[in-house]
N, C-alpha and C. Protein backbone atom coordinates (compact mmCIF):
# COMPACT_ATOMS: atom_id res chain seq x y z
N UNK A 1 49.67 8.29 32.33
CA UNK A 1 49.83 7.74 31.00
C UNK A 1 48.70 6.74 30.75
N UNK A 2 48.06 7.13 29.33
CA UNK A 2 46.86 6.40 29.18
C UNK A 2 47.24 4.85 28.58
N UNK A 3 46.80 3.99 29.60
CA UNK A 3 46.37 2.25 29.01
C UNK A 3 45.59 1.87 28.35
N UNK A 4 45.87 1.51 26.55
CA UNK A 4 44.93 0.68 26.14
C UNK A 4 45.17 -0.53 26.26
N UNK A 5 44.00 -1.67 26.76
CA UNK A 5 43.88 -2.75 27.07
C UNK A 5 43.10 -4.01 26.32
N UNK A 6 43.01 -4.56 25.66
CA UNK A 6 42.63 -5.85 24.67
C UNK A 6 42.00 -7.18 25.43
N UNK A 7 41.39 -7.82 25.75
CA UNK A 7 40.97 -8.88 25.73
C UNK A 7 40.24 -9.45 24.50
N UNK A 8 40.84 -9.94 23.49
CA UNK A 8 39.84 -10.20 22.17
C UNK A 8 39.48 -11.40 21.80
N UNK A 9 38.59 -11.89 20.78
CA UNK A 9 38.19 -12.87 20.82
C UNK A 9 37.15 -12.51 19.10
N UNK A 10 36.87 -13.69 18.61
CA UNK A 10 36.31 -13.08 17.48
C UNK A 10 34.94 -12.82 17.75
N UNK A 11 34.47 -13.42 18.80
CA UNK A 11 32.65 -13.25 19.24
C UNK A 11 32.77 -11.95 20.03
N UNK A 12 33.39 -11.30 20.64
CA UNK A 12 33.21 -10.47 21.38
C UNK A 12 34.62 -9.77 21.85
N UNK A 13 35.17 -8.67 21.71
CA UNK A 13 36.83 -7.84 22.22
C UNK A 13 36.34 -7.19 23.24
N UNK A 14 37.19 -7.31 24.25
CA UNK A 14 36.81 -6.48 25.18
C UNK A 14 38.26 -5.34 25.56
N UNK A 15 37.90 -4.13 25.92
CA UNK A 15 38.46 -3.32 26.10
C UNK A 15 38.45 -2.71 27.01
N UNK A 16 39.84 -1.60 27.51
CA UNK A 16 39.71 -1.11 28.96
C UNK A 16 40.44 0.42 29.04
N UNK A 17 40.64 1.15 29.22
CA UNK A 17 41.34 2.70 29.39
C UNK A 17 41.52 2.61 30.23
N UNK A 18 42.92 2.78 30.69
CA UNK A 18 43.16 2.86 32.09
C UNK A 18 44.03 3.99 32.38
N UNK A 19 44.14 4.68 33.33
CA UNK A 19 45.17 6.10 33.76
C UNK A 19 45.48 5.80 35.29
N UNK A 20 46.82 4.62 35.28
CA UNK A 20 46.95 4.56 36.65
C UNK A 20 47.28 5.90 37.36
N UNK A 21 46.93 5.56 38.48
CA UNK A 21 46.15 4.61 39.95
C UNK A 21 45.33 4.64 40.13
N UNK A 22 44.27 5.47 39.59
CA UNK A 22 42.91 5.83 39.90
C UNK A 22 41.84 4.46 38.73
N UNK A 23 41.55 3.60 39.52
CA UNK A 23 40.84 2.22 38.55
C UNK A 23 39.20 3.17 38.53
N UNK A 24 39.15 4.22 39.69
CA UNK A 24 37.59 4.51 39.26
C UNK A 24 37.29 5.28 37.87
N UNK A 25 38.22 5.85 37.56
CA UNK A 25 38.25 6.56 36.12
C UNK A 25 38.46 5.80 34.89
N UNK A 26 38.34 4.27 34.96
CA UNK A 26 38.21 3.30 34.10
C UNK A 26 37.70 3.43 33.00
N UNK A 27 37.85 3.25 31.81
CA UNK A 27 36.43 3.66 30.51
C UNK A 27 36.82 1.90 30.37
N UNK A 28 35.41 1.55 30.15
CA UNK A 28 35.50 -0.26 29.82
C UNK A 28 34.56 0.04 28.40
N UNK A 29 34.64 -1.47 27.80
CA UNK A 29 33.77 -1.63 26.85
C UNK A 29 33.78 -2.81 25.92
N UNK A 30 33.16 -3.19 25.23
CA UNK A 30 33.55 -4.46 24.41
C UNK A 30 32.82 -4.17 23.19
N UNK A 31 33.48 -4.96 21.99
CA UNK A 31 32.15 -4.66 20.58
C UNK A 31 32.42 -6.31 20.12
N UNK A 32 31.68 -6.36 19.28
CA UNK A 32 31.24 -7.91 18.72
C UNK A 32 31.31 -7.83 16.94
N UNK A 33 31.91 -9.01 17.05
CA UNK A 33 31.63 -9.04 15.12
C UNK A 33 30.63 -10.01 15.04
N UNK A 34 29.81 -9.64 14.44
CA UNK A 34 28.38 -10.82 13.77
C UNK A 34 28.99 -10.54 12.06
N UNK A 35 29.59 -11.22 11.92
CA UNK A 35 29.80 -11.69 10.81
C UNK A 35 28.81 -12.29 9.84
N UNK A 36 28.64 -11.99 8.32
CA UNK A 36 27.40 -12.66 7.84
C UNK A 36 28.21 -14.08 6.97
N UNK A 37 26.98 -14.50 6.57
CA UNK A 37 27.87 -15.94 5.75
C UNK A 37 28.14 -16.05 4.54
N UNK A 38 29.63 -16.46 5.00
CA UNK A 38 30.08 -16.11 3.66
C UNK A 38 31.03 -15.34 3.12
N UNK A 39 31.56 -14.64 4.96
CA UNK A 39 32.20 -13.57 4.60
C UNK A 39 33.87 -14.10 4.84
N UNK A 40 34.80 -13.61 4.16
CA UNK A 40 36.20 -13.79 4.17
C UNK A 40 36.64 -13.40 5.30
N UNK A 41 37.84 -14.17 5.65
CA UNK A 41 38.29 -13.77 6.80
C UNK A 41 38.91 -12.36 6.92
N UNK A 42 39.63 -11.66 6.04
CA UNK A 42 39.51 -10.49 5.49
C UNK A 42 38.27 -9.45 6.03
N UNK A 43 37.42 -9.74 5.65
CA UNK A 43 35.66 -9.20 5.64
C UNK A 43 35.62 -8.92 7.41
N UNK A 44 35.69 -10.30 7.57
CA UNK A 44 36.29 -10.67 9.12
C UNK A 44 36.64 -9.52 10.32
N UNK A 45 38.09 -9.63 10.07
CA UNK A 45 38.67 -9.21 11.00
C UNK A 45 39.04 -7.78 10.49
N UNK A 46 38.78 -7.07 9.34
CA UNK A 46 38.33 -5.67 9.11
C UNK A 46 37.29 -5.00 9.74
N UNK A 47 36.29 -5.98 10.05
CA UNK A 47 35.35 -5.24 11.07
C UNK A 47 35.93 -4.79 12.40
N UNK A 48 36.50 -6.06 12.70
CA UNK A 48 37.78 -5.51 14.31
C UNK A 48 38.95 -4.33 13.82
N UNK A 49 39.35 -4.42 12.94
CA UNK A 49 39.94 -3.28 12.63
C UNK A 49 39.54 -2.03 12.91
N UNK A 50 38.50 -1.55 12.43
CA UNK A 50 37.54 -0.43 12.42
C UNK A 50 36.98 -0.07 13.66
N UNK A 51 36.76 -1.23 14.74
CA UNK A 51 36.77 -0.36 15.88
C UNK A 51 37.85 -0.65 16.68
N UNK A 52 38.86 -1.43 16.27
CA UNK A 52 40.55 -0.63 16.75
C UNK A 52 40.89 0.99 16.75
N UNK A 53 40.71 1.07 15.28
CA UNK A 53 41.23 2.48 14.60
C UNK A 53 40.43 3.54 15.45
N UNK A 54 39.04 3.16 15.72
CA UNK A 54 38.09 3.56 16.37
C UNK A 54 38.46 4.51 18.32
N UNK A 55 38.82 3.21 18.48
CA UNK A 55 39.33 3.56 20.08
C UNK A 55 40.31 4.44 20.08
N UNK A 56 41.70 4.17 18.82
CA UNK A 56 43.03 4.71 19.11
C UNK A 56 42.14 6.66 18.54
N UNK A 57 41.55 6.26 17.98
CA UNK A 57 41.23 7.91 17.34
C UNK A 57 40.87 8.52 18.55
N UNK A 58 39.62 7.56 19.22
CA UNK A 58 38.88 8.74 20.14
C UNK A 58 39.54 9.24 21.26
N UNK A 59 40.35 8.13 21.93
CA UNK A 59 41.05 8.07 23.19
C UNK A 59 42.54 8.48 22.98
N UNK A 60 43.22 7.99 22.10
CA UNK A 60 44.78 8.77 22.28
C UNK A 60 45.69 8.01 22.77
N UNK A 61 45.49 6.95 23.38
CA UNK A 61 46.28 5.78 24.42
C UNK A 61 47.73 6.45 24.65
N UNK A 62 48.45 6.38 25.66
CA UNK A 62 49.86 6.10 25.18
C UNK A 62 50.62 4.99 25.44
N UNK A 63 50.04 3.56 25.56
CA UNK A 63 50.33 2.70 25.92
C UNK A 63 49.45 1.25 25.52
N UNK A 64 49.79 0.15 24.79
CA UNK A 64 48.98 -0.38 24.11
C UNK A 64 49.49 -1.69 24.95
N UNK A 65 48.18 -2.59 25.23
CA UNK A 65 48.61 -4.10 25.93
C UNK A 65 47.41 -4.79 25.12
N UNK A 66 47.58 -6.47 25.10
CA UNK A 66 46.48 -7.14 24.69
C UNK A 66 46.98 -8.98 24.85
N UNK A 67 46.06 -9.41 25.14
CA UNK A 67 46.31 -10.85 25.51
C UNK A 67 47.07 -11.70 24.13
N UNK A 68 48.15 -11.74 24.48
CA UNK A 68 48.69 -12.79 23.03
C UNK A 68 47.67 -14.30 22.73
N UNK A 69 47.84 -14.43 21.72
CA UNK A 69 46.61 -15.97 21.59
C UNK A 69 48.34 -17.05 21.66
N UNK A 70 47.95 -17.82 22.44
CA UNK A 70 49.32 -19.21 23.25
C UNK A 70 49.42 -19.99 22.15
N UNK A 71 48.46 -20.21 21.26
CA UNK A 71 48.99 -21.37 20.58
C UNK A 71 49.30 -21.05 19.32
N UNK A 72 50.29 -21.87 18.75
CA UNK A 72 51.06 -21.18 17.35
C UNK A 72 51.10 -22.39 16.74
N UNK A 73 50.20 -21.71 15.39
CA UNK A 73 49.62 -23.14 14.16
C UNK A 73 51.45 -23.28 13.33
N UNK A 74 52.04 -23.98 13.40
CA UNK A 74 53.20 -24.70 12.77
C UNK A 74 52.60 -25.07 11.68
N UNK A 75 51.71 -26.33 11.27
CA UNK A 75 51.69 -27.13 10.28
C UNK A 75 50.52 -27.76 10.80
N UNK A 76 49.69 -27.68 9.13
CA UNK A 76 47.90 -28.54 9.51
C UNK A 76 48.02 -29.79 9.35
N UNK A 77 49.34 -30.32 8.81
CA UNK A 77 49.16 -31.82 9.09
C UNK A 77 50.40 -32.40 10.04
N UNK A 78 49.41 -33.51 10.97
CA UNK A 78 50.08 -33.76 11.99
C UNK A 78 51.63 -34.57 11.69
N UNK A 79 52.44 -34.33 12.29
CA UNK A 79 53.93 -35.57 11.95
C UNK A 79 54.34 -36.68 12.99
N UNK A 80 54.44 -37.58 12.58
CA UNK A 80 54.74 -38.89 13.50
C UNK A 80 55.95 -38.70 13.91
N UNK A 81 55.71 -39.51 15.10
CA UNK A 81 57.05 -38.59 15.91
C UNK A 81 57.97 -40.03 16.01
N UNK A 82 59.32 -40.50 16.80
CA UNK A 82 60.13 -40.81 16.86
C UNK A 82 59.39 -42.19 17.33
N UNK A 83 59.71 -43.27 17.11
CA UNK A 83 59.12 -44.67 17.55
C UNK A 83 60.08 -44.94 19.13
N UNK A 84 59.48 -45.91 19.94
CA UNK A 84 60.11 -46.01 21.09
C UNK A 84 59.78 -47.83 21.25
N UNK A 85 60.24 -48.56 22.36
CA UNK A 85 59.63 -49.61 22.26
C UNK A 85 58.21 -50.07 22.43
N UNK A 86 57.37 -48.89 22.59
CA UNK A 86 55.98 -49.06 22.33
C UNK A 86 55.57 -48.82 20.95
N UNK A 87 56.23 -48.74 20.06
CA UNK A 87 56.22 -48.43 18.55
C UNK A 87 56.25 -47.03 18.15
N UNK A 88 55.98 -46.45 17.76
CA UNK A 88 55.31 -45.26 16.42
C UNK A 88 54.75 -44.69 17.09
N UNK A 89 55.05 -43.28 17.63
CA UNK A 89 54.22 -42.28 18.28
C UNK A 89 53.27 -41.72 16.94
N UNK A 90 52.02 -41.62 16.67
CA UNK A 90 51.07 -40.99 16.29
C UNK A 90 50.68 -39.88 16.78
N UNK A 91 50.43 -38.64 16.77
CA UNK A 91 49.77 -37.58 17.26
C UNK A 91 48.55 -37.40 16.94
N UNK A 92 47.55 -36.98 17.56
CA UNK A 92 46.03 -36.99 17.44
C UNK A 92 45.85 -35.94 16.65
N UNK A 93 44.59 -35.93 15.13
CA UNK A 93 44.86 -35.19 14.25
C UNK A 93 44.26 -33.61 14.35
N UNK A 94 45.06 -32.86 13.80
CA UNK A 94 45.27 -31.20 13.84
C UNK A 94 43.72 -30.58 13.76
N UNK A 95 43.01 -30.20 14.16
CA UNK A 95 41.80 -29.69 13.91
C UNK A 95 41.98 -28.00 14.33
N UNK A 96 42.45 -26.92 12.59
CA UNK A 96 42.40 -25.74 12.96
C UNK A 96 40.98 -25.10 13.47
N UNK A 97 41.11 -24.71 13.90
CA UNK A 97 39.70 -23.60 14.23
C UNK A 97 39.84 -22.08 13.69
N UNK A 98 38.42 -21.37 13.49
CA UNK A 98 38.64 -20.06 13.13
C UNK A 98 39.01 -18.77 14.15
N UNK A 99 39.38 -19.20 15.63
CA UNK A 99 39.63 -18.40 16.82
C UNK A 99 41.32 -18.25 16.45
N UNK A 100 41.94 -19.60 15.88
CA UNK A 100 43.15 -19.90 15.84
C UNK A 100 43.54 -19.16 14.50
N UNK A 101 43.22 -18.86 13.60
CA UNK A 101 43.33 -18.14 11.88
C UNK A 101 42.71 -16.47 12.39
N UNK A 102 41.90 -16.23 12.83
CA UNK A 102 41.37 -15.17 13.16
C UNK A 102 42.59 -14.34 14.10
N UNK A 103 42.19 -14.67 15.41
CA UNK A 103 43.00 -13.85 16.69
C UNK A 103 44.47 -13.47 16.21
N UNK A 104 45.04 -14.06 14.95
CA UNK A 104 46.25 -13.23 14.92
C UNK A 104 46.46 -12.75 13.90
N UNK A 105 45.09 -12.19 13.01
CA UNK A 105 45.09 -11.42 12.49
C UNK A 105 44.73 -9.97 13.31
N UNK A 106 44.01 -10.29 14.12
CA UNK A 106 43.26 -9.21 15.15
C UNK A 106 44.12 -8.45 15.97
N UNK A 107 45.33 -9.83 16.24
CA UNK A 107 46.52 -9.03 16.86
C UNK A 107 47.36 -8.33 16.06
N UNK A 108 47.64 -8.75 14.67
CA UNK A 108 48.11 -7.67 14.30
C UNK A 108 47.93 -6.39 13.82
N UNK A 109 46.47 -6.37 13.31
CA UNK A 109 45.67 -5.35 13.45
C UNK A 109 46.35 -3.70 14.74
N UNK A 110 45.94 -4.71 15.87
CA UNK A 110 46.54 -3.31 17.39
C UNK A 110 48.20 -3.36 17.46
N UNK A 111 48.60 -4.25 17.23
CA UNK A 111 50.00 -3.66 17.02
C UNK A 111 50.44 -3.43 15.91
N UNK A 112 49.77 -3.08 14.79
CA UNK A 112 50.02 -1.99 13.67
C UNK A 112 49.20 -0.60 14.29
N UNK A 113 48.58 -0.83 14.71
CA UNK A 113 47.68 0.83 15.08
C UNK A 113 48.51 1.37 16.31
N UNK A 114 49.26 0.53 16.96
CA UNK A 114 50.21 0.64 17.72
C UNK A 114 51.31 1.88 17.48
N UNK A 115 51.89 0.75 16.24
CA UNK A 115 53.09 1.08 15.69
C UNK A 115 53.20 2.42 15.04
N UNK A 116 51.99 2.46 14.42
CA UNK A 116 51.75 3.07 12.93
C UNK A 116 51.78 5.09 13.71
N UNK A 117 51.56 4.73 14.95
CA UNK A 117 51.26 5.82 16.43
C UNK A 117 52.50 6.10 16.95
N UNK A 118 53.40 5.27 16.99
CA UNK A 118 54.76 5.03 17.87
C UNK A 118 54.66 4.88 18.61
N UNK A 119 53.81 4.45 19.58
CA UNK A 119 53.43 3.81 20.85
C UNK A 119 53.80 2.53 21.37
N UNK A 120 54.14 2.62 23.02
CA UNK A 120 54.74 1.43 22.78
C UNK A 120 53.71 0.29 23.21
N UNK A 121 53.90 -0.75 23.42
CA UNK A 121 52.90 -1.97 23.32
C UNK A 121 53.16 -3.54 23.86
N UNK A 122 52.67 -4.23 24.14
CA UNK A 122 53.16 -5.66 25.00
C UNK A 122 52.28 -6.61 24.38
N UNK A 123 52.19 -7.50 23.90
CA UNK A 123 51.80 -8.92 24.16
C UNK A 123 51.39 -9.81 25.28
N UNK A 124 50.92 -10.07 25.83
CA UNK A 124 51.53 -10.53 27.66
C UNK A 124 50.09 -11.92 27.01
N UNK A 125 51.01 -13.31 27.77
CA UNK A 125 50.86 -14.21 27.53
C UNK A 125 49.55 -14.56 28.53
N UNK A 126 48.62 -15.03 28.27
CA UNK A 126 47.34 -15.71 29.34
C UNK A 126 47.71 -15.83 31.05
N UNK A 127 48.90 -16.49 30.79
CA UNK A 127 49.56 -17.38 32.27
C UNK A 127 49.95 -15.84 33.12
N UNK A 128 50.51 -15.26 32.40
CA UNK A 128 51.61 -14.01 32.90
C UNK A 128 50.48 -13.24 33.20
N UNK A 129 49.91 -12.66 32.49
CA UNK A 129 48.85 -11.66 33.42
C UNK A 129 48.06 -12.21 34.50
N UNK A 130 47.68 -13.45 34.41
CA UNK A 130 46.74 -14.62 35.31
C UNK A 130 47.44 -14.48 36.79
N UNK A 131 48.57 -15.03 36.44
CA UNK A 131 49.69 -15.14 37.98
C UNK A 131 49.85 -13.75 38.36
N UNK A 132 49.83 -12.77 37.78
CA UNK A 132 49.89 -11.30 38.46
C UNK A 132 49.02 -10.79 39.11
N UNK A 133 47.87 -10.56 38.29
CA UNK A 133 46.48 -10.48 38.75
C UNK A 133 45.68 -10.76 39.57
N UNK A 134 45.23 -12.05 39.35
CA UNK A 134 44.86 -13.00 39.65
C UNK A 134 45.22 -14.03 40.61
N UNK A 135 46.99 -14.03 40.79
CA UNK A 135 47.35 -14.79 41.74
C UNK A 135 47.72 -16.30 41.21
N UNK A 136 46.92 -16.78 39.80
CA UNK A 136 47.24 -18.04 39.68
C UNK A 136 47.39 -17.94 38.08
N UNK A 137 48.22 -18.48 37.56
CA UNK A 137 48.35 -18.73 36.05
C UNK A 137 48.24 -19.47 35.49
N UNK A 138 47.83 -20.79 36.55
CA UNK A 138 47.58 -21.89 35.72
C UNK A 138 46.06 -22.13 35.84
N UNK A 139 45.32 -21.16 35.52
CA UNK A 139 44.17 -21.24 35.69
C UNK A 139 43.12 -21.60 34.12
N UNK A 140 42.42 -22.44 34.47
CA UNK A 140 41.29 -22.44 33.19
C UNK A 140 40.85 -21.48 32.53
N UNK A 141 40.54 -21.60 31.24
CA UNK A 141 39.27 -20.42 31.03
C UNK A 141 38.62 -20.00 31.64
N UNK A 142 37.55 -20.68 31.66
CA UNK A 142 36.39 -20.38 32.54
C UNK A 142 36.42 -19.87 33.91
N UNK A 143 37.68 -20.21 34.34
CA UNK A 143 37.43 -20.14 36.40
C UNK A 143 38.85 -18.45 35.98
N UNK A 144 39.30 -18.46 34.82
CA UNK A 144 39.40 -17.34 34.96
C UNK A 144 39.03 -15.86 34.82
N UNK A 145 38.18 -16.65 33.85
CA UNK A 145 36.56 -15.23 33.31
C UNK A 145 35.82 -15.14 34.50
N UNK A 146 35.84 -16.20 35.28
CA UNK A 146 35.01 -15.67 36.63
C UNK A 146 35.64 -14.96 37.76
N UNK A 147 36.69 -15.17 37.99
CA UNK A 147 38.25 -15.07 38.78
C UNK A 147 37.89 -13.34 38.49
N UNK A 148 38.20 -13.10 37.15
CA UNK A 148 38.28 -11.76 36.35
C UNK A 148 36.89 -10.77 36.85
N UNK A 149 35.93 -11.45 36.66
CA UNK A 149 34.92 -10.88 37.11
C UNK A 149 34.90 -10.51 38.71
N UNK A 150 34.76 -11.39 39.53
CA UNK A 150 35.24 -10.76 40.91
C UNK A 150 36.35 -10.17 41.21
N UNK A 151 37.14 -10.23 40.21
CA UNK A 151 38.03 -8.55 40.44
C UNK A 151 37.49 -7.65 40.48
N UNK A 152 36.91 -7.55 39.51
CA UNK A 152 36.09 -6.35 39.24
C UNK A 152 35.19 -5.89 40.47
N UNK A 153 34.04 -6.93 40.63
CA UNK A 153 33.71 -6.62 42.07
C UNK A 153 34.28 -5.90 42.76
N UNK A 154 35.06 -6.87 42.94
CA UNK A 154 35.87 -6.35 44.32
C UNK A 154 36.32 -4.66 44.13
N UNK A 155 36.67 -3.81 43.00
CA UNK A 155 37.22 -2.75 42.81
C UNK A 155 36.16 -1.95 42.50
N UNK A 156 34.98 -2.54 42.52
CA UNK A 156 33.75 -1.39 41.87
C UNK A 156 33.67 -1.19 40.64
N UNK A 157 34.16 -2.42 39.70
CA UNK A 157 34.50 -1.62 38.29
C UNK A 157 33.29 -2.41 37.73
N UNK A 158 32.40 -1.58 36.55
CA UNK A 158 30.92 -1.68 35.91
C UNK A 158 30.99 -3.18 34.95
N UNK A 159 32.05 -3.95 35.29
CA UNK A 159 32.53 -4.78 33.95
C UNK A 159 30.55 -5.80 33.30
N UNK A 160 30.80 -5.11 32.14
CA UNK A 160 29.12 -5.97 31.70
C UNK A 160 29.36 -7.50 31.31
N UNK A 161 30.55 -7.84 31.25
CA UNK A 161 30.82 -9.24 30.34
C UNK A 161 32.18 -9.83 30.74
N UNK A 162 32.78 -10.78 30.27
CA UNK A 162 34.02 -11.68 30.82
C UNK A 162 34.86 -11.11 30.30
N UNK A 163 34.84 -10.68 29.16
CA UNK A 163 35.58 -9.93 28.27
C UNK A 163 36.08 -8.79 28.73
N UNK A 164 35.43 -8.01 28.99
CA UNK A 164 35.32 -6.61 29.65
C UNK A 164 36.04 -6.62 31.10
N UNK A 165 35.77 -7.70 31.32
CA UNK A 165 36.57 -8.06 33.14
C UNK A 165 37.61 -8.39 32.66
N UNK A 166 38.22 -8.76 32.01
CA UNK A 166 39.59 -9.67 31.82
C UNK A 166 40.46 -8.42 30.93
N UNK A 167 39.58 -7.78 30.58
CA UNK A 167 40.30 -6.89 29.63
C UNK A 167 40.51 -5.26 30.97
N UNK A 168 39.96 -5.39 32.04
CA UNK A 168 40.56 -4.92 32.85
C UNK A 168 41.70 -5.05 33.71
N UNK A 169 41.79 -6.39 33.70
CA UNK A 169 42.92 -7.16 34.10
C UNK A 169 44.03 -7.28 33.84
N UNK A 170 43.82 -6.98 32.40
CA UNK A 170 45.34 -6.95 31.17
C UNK A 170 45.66 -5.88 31.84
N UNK A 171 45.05 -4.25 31.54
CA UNK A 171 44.96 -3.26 32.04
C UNK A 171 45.84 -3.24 33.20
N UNK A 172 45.76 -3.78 34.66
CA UNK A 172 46.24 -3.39 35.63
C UNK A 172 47.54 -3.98 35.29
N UNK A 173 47.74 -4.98 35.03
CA UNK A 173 48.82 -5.72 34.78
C UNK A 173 49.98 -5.00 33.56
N UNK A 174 49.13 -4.45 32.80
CA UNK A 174 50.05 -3.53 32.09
C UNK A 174 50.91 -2.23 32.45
N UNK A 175 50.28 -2.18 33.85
CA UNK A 175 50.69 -0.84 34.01
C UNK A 175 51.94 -1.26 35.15
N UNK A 176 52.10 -2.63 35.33
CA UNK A 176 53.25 -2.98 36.32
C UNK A 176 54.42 -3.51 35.30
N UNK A 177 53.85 -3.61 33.96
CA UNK A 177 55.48 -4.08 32.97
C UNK A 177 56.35 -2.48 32.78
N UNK A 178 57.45 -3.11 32.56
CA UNK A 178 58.84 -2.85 32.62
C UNK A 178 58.70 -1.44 31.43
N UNK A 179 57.84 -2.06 30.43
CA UNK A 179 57.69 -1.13 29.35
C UNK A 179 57.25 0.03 29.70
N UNK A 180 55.69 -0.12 30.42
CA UNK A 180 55.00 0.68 30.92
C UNK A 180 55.82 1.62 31.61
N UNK A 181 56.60 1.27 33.00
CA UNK A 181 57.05 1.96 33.64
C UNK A 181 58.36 2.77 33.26
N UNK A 182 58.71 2.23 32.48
CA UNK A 182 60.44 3.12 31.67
C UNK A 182 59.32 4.18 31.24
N UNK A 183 58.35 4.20 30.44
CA UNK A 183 57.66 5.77 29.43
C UNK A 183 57.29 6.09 30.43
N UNK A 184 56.38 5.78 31.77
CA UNK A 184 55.84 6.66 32.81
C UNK A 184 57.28 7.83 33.50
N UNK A 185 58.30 7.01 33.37
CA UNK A 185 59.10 7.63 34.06
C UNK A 185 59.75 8.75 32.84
N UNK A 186 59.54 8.48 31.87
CA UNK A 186 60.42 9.26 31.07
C UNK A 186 60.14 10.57 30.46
């Protein structure tokens, strides 16, 4: 059963095909949005769309995974919280970013191309694939894009970028959820 795999990001998505057990038959890859200025977020994350629609056409998946983005925008302005005898808790102020407005449009993007397929599909949180994988979940960014990369090493897999390594990672890790394995068996 074929694994599609997600590592995304708005500078660069990385992607993975996987057909467990055999990791040498891997198809990897990543694409990039260069966005021009000026363009809507719309404009945006339609470009990721297009080579979503892209992969599910050429490849067929029957199984869709992709890194959930952890943090969830509530409200752009910050709220003072409960006073204590040190006074008035203040919270340090909200600064959205476009990774944070973007990435979940991107996610919903693959789990509509998902859906729209009847395929089934996972979310799997940073920490959760990290600790599987990887061994540790409470790991940094960075020491886990590198972490990710000597996986790869280690398995022989061509990964060109962090993206591409990590998005192999989802990959293996997808193929040990619960989801995965009920359709393999069925």
């Amino acid at each position: 059963m074929l694994i599609l795999a997600f590592d995304q990001s708005i500078a660069r998505t990385g992607w993975c095909l996987y057909e467990p057990p055999a990791t040498k038959s891997m198809i990897i890859g990543s694409f990039t949005s260069r966005p021009e200025k000026g363009m809507s977020t719309e404009e945006k994350t339609g470009i990721f769309c297009d080579e979503i629609e892209k992969l599910f056409r050429e490849h067929k998946p029957q199984f869709v995974i992709w890194e959930a983005a952890t943090e969830v925008i509530r409200s752009f302005a910050p709220k003072t919280g409960k006073g204590d005898l040190a006074g008035v808790k203040t919270p340090p102020p909200l600064t959205v970013n476009a990774d944070q407005l973007i990435l979940r449009d991107i996610q919903g993007h693959i789990r509509h191309a998902a859906r729209a397929r009847r395929l089934p599909y996972e979310a799997v949180n940073p920490r959760t694939w990290r600790a599987s994988i990887l061994k540790n979940g409470n790991l940094d960014r960075e020491t886990a894009k590198k972490k990710a990369r000597e996986m790869c090493q280690m398995l022989r897999i061509p990964a060109k970028n962090e993206d591409q390594a990590e998005a192999v990672c989802i990959a293996l890790y997808g193929a040990t959820t619960q989801t995965y394995r009920m359709k393999a068996a069925a």
